[in-house]
Structures are given as structure tokens and as C-alpha cells.
C-alpha atoms as a PDB file:
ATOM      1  CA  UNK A   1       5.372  -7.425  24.728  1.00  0.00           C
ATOM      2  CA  UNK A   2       5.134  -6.507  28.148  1.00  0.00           C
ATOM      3  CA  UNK A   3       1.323  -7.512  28.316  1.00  0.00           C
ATOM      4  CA  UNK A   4       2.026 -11.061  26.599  1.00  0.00           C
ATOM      5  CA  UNK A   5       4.562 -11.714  30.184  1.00  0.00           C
ATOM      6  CA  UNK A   6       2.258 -10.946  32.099  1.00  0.00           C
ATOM      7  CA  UNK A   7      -0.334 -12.897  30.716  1.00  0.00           C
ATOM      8  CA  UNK A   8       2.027 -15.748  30.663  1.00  0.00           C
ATOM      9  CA  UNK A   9       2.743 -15.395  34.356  1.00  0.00           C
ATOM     10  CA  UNK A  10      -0.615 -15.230  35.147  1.00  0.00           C
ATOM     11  CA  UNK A  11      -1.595 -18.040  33.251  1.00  0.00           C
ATOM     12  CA  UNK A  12       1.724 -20.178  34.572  1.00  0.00           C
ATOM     13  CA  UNK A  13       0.732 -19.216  38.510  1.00  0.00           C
ATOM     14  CA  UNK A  14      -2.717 -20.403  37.974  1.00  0.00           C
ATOM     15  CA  UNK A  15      -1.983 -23.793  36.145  1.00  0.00           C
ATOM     16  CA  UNK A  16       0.313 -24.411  38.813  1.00  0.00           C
ATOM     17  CA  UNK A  17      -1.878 -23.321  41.438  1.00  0.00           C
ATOM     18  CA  UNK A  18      -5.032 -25.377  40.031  1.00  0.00           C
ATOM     19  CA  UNK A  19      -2.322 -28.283  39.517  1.00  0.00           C
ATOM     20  CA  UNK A  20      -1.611 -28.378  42.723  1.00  0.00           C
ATOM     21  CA  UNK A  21      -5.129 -27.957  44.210  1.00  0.00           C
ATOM     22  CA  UNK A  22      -6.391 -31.198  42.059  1.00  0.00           C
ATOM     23  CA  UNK A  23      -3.054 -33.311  43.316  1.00  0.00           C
ATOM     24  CA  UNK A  24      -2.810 -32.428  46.689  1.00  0.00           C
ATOM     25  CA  UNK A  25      -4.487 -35.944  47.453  1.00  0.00           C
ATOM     26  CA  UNK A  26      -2.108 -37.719  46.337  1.00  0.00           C
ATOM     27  CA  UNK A  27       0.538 -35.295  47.880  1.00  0.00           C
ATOM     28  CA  UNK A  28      -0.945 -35.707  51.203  1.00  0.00           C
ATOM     29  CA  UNK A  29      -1.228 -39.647  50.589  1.00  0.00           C
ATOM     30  CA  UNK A  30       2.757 -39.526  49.298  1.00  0.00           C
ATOM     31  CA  UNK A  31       3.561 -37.373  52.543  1.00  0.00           C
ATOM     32  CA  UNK A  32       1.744 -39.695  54.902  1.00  0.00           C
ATOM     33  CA  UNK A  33       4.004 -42.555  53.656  1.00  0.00           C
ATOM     34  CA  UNK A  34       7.369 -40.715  53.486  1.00  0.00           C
ATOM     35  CA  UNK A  35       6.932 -38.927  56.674  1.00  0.00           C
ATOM     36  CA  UNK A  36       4.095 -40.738  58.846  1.00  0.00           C
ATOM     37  CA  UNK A  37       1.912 -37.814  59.324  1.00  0.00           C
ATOM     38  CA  UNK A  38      -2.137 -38.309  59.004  1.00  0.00           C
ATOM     39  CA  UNK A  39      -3.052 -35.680  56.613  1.00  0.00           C
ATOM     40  CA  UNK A  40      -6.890 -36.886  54.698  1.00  0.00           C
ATOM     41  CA  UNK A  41      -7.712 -35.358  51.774  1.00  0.00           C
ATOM     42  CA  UNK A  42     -10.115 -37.437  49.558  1.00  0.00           C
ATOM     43  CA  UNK A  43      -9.892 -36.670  45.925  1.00  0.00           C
ATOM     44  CA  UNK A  44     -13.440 -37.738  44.952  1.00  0.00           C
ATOM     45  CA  UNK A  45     -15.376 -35.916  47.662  1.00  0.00           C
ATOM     46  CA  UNK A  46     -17.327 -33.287  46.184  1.00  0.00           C
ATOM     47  CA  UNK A  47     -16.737 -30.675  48.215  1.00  0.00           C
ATOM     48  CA  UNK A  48     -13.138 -31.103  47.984  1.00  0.00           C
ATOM     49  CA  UNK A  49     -13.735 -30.565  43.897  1.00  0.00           C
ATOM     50  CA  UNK A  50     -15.967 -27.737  44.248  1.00  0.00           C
ATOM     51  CA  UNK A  51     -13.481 -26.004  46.848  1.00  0.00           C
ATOM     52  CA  UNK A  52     -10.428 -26.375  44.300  1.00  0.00           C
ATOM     53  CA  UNK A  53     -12.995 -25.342  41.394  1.00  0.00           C
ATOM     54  CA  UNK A  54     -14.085 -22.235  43.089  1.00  0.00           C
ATOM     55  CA  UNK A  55     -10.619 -21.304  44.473  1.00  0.00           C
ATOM     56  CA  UNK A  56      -9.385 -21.675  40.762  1.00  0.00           C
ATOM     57  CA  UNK A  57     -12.176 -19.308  39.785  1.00  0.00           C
ATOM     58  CA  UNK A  58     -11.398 -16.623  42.251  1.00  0.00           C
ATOM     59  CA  UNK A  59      -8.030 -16.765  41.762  1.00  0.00           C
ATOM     60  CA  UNK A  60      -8.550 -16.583  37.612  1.00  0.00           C
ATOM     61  CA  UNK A  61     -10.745 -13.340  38.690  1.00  0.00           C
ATOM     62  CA  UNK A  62      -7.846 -11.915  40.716  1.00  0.00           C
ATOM     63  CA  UNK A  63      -5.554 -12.146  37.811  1.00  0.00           C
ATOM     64  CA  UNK A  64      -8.137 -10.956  35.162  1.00  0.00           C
ATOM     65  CA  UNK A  65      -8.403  -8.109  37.529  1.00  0.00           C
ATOM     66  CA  UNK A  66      -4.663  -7.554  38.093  1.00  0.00           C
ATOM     67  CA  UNK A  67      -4.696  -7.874  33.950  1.00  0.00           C
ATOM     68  CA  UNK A  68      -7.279  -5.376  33.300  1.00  0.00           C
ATOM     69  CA  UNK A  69      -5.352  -2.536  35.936  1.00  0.00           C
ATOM     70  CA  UNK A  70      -1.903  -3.234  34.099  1.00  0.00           C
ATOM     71  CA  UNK A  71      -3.077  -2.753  30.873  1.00  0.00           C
ATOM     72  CA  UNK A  72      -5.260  -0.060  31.563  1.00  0.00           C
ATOM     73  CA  UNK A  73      -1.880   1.479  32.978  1.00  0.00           C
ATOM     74  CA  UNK A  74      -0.137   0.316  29.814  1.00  0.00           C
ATOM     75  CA  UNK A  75      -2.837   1.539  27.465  1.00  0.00           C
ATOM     76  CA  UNK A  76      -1.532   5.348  26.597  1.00  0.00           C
ATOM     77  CA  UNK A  77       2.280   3.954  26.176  1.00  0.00           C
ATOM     78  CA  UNK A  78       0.701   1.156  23.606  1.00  0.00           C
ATOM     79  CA  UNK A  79      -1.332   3.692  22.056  1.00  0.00           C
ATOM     80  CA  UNK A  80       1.730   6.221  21.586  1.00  0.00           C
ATOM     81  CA  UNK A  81       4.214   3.291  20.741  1.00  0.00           C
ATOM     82  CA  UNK A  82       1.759   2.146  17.490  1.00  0.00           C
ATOM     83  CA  UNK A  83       1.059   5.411  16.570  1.00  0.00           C
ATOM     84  CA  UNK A  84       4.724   6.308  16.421  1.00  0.00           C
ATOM     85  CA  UNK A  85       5.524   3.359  14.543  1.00  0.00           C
ATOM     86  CA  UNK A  86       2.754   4.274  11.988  1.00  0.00           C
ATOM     87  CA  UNK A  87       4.161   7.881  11.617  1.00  0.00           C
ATOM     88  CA  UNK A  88       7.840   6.845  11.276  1.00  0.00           C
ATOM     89  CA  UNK A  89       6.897   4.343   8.765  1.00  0.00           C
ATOM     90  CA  UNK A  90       4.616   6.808   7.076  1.00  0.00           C
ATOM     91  CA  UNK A  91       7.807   9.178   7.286  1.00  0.00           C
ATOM     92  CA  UNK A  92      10.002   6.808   5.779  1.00  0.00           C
ATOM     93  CA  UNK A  93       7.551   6.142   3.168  1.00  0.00           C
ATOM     94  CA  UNK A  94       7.111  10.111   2.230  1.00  0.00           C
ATOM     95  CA  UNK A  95      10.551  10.843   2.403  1.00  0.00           C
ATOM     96  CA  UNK A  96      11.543   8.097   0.166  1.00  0.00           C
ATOM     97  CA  UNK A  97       8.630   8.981  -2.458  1.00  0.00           C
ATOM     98  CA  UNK A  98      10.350  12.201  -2.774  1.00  0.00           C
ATOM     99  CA  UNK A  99      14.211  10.816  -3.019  1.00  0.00           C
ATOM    100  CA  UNK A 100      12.459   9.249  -5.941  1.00  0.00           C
ATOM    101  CA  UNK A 101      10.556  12.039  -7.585  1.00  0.00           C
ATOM    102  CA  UNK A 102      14.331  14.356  -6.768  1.00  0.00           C
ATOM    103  CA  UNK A 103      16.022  11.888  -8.699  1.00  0.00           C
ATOM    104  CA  UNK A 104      13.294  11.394 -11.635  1.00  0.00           C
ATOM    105  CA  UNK A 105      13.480  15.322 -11.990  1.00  0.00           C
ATOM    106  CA  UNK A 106      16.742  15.861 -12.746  1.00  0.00           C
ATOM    107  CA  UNK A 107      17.208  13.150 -14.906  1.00  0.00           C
ATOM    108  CA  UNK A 108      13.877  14.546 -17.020  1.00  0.00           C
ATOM    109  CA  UNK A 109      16.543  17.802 -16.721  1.00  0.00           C
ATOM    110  CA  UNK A 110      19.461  15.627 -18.096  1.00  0.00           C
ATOM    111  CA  UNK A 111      16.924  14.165 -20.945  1.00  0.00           C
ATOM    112  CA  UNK A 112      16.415  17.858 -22.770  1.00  0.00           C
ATOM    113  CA  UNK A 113      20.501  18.192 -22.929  1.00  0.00           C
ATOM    114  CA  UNK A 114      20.751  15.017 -24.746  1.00  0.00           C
ATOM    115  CA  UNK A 115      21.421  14.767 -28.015  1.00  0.00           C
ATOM    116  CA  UNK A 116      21.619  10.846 -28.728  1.00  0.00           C
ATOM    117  CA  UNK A 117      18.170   9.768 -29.605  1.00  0.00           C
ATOM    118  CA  UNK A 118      19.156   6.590 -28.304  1.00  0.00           C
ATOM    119  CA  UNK A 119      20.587   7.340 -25.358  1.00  0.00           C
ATOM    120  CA  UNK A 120      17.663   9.605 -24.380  1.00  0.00           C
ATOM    121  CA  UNK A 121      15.075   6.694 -24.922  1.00  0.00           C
ATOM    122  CA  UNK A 122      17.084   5.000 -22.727  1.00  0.00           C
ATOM    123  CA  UNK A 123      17.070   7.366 -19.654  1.00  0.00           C
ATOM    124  CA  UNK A 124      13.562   8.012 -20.474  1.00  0.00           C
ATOM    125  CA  UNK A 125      12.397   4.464 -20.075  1.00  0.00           C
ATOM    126  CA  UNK A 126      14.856   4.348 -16.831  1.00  0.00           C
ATOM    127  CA  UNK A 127      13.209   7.408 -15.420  1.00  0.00           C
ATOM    128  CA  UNK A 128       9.410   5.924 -16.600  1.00  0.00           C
ATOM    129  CA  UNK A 129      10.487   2.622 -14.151  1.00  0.00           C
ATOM    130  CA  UNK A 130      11.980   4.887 -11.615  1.00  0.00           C
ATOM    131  CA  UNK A 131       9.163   6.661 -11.139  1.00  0.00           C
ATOM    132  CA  UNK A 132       5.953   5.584 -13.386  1.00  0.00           C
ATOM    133  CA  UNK A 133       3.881   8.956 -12.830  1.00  0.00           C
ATOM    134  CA  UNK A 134       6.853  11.248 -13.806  1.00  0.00           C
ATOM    135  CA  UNK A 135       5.208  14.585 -15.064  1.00  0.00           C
ATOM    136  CA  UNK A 136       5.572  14.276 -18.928  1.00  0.00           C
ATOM    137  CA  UNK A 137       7.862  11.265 -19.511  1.00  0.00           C
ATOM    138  CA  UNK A 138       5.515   9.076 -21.349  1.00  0.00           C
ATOM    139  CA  UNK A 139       4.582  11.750 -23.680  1.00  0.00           C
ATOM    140  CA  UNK A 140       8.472  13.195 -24.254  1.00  0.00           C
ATOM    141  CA  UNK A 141       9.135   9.279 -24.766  1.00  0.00           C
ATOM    142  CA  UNK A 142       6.601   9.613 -27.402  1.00  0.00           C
ATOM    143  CA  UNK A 143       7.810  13.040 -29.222  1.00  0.00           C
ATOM    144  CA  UNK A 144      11.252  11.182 -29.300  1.00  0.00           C
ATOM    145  CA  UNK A 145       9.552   8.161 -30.771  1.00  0.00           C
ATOM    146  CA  UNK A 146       7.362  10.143 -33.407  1.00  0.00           C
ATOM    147  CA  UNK A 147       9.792  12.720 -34.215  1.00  0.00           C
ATOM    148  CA  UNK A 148      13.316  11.675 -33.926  1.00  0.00           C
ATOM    149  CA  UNK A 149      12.776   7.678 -34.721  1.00  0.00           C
ATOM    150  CA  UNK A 150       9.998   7.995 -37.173  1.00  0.00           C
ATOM    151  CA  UNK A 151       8.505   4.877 -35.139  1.00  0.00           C
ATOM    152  CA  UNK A 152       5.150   5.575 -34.736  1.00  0.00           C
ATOM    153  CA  UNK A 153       4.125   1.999 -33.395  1.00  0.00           C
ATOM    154  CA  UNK A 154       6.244   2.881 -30.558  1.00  0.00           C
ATOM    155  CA  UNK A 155       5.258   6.816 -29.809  1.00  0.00           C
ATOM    156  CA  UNK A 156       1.360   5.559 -29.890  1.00  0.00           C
ATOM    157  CA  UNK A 157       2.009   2.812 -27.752  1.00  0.00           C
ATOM    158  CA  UNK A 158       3.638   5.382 -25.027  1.00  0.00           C
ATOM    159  CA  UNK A 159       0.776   7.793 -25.310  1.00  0.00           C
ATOM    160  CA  UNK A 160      -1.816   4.998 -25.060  1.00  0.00           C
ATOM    161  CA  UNK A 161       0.136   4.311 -21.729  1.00  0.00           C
ATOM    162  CA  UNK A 162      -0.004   7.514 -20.421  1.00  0.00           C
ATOM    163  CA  UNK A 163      -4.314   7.761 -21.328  1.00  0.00           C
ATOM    164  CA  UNK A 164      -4.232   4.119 -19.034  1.00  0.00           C
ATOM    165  CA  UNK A 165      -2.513   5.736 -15.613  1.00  0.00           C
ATOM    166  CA  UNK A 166      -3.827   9.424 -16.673  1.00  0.00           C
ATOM    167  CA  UNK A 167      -7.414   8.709 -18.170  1.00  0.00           C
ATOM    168  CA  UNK A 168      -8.509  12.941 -18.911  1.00  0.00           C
ATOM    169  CA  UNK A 169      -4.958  14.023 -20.140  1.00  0.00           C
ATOM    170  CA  UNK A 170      -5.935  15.378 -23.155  1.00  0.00           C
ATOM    171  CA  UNK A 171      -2.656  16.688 -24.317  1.00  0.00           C
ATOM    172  CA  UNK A 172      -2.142  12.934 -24.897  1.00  0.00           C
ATOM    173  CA  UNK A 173      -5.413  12.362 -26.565  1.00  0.00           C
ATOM    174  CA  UNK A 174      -4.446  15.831 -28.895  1.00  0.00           C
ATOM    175  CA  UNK A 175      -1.231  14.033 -29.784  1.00  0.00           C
ATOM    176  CA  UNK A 176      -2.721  10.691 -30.751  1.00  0.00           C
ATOM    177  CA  UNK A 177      -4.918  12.764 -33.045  1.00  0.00           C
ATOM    178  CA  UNK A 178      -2.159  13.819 -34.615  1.00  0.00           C
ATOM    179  CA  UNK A 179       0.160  10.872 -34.283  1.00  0.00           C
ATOM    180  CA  UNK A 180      -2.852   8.913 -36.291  1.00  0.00           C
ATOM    181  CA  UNK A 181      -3.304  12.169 -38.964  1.00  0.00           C
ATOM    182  CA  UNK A 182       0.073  11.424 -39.686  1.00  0.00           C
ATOM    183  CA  UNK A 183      -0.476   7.853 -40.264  1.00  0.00           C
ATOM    184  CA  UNK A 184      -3.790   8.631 -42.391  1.00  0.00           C
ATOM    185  CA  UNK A 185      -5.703   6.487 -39.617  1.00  0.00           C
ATOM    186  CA  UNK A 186      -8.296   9.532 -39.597  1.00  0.00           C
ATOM    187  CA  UNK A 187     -10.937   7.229 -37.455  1.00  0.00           C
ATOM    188  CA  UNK A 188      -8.923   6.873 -34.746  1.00  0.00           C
ATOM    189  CA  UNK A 189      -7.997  10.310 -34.874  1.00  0.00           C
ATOM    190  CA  UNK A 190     -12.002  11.451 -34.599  1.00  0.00           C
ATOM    191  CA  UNK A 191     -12.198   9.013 -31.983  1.00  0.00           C
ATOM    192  CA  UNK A 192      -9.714  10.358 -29.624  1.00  0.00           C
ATOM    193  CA  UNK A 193     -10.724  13.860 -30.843  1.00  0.00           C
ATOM    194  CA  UNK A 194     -14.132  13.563 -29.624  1.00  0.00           C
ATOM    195  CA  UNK A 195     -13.032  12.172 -26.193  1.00  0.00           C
ATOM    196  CA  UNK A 196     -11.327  15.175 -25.590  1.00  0.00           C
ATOM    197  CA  UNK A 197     -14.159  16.955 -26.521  1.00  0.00           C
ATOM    198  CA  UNK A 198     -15.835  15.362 -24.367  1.00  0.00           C
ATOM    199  CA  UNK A 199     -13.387  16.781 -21.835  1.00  0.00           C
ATOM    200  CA  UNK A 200     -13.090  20.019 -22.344  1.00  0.00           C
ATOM    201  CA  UNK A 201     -15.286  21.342 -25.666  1.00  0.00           C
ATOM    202  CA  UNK A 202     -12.607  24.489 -25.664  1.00  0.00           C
ATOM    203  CA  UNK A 203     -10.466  22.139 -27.104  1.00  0.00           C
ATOM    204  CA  UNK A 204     -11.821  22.013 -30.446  1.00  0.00           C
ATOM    205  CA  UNK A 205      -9.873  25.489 -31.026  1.00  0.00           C
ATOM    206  CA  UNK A 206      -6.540  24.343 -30.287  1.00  0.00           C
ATOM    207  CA  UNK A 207      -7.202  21.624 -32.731  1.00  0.00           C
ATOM    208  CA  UNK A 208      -8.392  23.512 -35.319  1.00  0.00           C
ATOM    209  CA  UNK A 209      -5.045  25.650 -34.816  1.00  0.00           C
ATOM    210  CA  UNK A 210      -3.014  22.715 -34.444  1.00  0.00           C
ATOM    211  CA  UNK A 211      -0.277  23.334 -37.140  1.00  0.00           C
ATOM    212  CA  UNK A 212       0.607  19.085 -37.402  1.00  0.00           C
ATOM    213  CA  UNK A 213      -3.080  18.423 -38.842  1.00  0.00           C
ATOM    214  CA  UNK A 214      -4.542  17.455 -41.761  1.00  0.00           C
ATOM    215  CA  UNK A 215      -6.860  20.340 -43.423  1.00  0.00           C
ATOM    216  CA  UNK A 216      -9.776  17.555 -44.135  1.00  0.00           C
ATOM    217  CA  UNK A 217      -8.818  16.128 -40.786  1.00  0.00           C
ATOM    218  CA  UNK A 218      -9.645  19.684 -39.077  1.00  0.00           C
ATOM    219  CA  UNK A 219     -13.146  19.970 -41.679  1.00  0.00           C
ATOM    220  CA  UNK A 220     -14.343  16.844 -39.426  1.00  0.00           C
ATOM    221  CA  UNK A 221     -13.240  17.935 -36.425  1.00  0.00           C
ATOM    222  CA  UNK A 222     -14.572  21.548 -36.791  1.00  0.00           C
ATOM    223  CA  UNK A 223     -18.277  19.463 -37.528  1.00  0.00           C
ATOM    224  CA  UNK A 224     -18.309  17.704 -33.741  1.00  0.00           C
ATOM    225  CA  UNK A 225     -20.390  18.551 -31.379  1.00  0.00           C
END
């Protein structure tokens, strides 16, 4: 701010200045009316052009120099001003980020207390638009879908969400395996099987042990590579 004054000043003195350089013909003519003196200043002599020209110059070089000290002065306040603007907005944004995630986690506390299906796919969905990356909200949203509404329509379209913001979470691929066991969709449940084989190939035991599938559906899964 204090740079753009100056600047201003500068540029308001030498308008002014330069102004008054190319009128001072007619200044001298209006003066040599009003008050009889013999002042003579011809406006179209050349030299009187090139003397305003080059006194306009040097004076535009005296500012640019007076410019260039000030803000050389002013450069370590600028610098600290923006930087401290940067880190209190960078503050602001941290510490809100973690009012956020405070709040999120205790209402993922409140969520295991509550016994109204309902009510908990409610908070669950509040907590998922609170704060979209929660830590396992997509996938409890899912277990309350699957296993307390029967709706699986809904509980696959929450664990397909979380596979679209968490691509290699393979607990949710391991539950769509099941979720589509369950609905005798056994090609979708290979599918996601073998991406999180692709993962991690330790997974194949947990599947294998994984008490919610199929016997034939753990025969094909037990022949992947």
C-alpha cells in the first residue's frame, strides 16, 4: 500500500512538472499580458522541446531512483507482511481442518451407542458431509446398510464410494466380495477379489477364512493367482 502512494506521488509530481514545462509558453505569454513583463519563451523552438524532454527524463530517473531506495527499504517488511499472512491463513486453515475431524470423531463415537438404525444412517451420512475422509464411515454406513437394513443396493453403493476417494482399501474391496456372495453375483465378487490380490496376495488367506463366504465362492478364490 505504501509503495502504490508513493508511486502515485511520483507519478502526480512529474505530470505536473512535465505539464508545466510544455505550458510555460503560454504562461509566460498570459503573464506578459496581465502584468507587462517581457518574458520569451517560444513553444516550437526545438531546443526549448528538447530542454523540457530531457528535464522530464532526468527528473523520471530521480524518482525511479528514489522508488528503487524506498522499496528496497520496504522489501524485508513486504516480505514478512505476505509471509505472515500466508502462515495465519495456513493456521486458520489447519486449525479448522481439525475442529472438523474433533467433531467427526466423536460423532463416529456417538454412532456405535446408537441403537436406531435409522437414526444412525442419519448421523452417519451427516458425519460423511462433515467430513468426507472420516476413517471408516463409508464402510460402517455400509455394515448398517447390509446388515441392519438388508439393503444391499445401498451398502454396495457406499463401499463403491469409499474404493473412488480410497482406491487400495481393500477391506472395502473384501466386503464387496462378500456383499456380492451374498447376492449370488459371484463375478463381481472374483473381480474385486482379484484386485485385492493384486494388492496385497496375503490376502487370499483372510478370504479363504472369511466366515460370510460362499464355500464354491472360496474354491475360486483359493485357484487365483
Amino acid at each position: 500500500m505504501k509503495s502504490n502512494y508513493v508511486i502515485k506521488c511520483m507519478l502526480f509530481i512529474f505530470i505536473f512538472l512535465l505539464i508545466v514545462g510544455l505550458f510555460s509558453p503560454f504562461i509566460a505569454e498570459y503573464l506578459n499580458n496581465a502584468m507587462g513583463t517581457d518574458i520569451s519563451i517560444n513553444s516550437f523552438d526545438s531546443n526549448y522541446l528538447l530542454t523540457v524532454i530531457s528535464a522530464a527524463s532526468a527528473l523520471a530517473g530521480v524518482f525511479f531512483v528514489i522508488y528503487g531506495w524506498y522499496t528496497i527499504r520496504e522489501l524485508p517488511n513486504t516480505i514478512e507482511k505476505t509471509i505472515n499472512e500466508k502462515l495465519d491463513k495456513e493456521i486458520k486453515k489447519y486449525n479448522e481442518r481439525i475442529d472438523i475431524l474433533l467433531e467427526a470423531s466423536q460423532k463416529m463415537n456417538t454412532v456405535y451407542n446408537i441403537k436406531d438404525v435409522d437414526q444412525k444412517i442419519n448421523l452417519l451420512n451427516d458425519i460423511i458431509e462433515l467430513c468426507p475422509d472420516m476413517y471408516n464411515a463409508r464402510i460402517t454406513l455400509g455394515y448398517t446398510y447390509w446388515y441392519e437394513k438388508k439393503n444391499y443396493e445401498s451398502a454396495e453403493q457406499c463401499f463403491e464410494s469409499e474404493l473412488m476417494s480410497n482406491p487400495n482399501n481393500i477391506n472395502a474391496m473384501c466386503d464387496l466380495v462378500a456383499l456380492y456372495d451374498e447376492m449370488d453375483e459371484s463375478r463381481n465378487s472374483i473381480k474385486y477379489a482379484k484386485q485385492a490380490l493384486d494388492i496385497d496376495k496375503n490376502i487370499k488367506n483372510y478370504l479363504l477364512n472369511d466366515s460370510r463366504l460362499k464355500e464354491d465362492l472360496k474354491q475360486k478364490i483359493e485357484e487365483l493367482n
